[in-house]
N, C-alpha and C. Protein backbone atom coordinates (compact mmCIF):
# COMPACT_ATOMS: atom_id res chain seq x y z
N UNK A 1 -52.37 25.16 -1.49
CA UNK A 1 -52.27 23.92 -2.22
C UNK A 1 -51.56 24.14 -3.56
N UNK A 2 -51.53 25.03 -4.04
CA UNK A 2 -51.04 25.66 -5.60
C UNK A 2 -49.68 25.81 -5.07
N UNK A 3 -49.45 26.50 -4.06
CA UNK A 3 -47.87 26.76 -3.81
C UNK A 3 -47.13 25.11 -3.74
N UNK A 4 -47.83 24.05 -2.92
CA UNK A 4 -46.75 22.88 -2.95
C UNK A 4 -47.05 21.86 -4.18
N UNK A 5 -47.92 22.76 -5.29
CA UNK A 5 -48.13 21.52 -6.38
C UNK A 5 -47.00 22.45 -7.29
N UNK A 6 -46.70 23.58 -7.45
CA UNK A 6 -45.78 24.69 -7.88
C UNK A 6 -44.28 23.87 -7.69
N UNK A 7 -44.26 23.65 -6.38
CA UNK A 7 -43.06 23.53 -5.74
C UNK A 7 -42.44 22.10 -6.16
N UNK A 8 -43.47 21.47 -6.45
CA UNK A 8 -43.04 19.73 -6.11
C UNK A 8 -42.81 19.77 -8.45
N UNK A 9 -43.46 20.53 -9.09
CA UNK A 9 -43.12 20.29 -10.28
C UNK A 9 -42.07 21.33 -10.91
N UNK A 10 -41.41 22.32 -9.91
CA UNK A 10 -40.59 23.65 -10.63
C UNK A 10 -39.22 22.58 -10.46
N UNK A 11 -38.41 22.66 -11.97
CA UNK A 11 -37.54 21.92 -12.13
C UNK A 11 -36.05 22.75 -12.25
N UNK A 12 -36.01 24.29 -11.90
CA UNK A 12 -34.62 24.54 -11.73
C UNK A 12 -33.69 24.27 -10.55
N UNK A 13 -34.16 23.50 -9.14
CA UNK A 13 -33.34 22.43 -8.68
C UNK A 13 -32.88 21.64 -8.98
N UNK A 14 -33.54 21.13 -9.95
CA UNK A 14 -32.93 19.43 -10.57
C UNK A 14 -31.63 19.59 -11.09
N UNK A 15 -31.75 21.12 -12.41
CA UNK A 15 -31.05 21.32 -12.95
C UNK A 15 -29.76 21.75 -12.43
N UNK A 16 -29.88 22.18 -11.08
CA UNK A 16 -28.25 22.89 -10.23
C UNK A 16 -27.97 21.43 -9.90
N UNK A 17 -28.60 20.54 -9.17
CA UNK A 17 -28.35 19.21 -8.74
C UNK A 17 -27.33 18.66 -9.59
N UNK A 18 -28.31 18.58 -10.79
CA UNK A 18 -27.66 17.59 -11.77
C UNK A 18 -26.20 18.31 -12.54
N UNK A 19 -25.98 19.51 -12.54
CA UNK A 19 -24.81 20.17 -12.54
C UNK A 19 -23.91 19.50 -11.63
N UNK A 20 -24.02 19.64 -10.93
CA UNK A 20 -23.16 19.48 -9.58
C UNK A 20 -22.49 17.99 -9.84
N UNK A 21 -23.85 17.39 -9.67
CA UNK A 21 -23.61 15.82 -9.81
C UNK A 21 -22.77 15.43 -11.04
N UNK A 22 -22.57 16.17 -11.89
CA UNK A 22 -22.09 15.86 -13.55
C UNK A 22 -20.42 16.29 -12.87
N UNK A 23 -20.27 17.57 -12.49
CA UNK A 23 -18.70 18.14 -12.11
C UNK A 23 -18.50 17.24 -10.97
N UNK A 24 -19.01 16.30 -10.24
CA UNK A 24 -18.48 15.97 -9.42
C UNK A 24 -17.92 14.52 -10.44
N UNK A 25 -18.83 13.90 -10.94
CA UNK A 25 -18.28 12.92 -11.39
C UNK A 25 -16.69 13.06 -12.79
N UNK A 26 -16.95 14.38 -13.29
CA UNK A 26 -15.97 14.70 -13.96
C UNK A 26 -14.48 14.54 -12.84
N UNK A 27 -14.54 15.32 -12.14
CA UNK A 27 -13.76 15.73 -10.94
C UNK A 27 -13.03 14.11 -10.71
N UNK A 28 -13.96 13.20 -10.41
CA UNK A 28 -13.39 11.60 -9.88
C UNK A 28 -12.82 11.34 -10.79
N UNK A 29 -12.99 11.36 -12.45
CA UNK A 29 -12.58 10.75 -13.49
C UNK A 29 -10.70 12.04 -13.56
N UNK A 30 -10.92 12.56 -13.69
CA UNK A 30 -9.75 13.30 -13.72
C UNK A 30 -8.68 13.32 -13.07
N UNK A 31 -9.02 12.69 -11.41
CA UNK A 31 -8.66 12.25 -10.38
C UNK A 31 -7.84 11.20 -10.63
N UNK A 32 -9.04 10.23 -10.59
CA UNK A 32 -8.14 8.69 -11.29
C UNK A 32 -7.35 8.81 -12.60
N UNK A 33 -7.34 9.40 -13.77
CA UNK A 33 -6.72 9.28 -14.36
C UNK A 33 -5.36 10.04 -14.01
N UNK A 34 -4.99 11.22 -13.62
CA UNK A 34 -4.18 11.88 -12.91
C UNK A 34 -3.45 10.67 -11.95
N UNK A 35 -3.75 10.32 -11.30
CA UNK A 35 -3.33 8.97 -10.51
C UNK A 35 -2.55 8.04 -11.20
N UNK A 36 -3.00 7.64 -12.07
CA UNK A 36 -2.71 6.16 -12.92
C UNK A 36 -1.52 6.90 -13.61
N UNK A 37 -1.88 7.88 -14.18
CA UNK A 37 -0.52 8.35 -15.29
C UNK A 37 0.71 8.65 -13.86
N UNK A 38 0.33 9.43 -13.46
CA UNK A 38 1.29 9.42 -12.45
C UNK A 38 2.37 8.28 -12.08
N UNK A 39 1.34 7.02 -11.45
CA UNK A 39 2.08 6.14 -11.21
C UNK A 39 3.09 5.03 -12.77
N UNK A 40 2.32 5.64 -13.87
CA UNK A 40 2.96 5.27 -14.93
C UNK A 40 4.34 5.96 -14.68
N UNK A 41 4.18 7.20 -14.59
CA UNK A 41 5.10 8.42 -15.19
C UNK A 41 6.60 7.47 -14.11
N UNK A 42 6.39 7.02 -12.94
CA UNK A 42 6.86 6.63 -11.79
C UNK A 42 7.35 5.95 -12.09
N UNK A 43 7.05 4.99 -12.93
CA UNK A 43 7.44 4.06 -12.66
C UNK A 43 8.42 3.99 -14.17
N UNK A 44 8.31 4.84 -14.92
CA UNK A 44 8.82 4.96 -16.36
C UNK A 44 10.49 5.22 -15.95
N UNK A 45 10.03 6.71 -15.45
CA UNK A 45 11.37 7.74 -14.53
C UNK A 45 12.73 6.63 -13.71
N UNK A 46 11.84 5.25 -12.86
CA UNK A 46 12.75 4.85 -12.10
C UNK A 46 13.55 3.92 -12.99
N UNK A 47 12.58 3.24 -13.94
CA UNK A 47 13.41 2.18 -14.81
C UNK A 47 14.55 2.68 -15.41
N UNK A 48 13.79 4.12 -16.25
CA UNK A 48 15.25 4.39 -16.59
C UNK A 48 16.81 5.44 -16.10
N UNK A 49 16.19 5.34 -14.98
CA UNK A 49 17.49 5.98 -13.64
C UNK A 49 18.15 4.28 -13.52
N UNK A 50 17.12 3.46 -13.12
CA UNK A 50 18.00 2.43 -12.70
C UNK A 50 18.90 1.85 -13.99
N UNK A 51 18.55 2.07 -15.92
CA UNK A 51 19.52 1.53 -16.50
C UNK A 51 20.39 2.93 -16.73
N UNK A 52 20.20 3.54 -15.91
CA UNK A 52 21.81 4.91 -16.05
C UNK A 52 22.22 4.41 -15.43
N UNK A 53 21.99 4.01 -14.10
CA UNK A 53 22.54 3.65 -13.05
C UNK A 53 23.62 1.96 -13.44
N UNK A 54 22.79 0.93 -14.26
CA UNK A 54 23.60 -0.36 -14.54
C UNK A 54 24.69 0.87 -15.50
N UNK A 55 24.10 1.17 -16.69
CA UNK A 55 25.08 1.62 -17.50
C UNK A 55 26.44 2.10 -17.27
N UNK A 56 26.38 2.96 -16.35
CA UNK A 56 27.56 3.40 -15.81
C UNK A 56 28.35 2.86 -14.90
C-alpha cells in the first residue's frame, strides 16, 4: 500500500512530461513562424524579380 501511495505522489514524471510538453510546444511556434517568414521572404523575392523584370 506504501509503494502505490509513493508512486501516485513521486513527481519526477510530471517534471520529464512537462519538459517535453514545453519543447514540443516551442518546436510548433518556431515552425509556424519559420513558415510565415518564409512565405513573406517569397513573396518579397518575386515582387522584386517581377519589377527587374518590368524595368528592363
Amino acid at each position: 500500500m506504501n509503494y502505490i501511495q509513493a508512486f501516485l505522489t513521486e513527481e519526477d514524471g510530471a517534471t520529464a512530461l512537462e519538459y517535453g510538453l514545453l519543447a514540443a510546444l516551442i518546436a510548433a511556434v518556431i515552425i509556424g513562424a519559420v513558415q510565415t517568414l518564409g512565405n513573406v521572404v517569397s513573396t518579397t523575392f518575386n515582387t522584386i524579380a517581377a519589377n527587374m523584370t518590368a524595368a528592363s
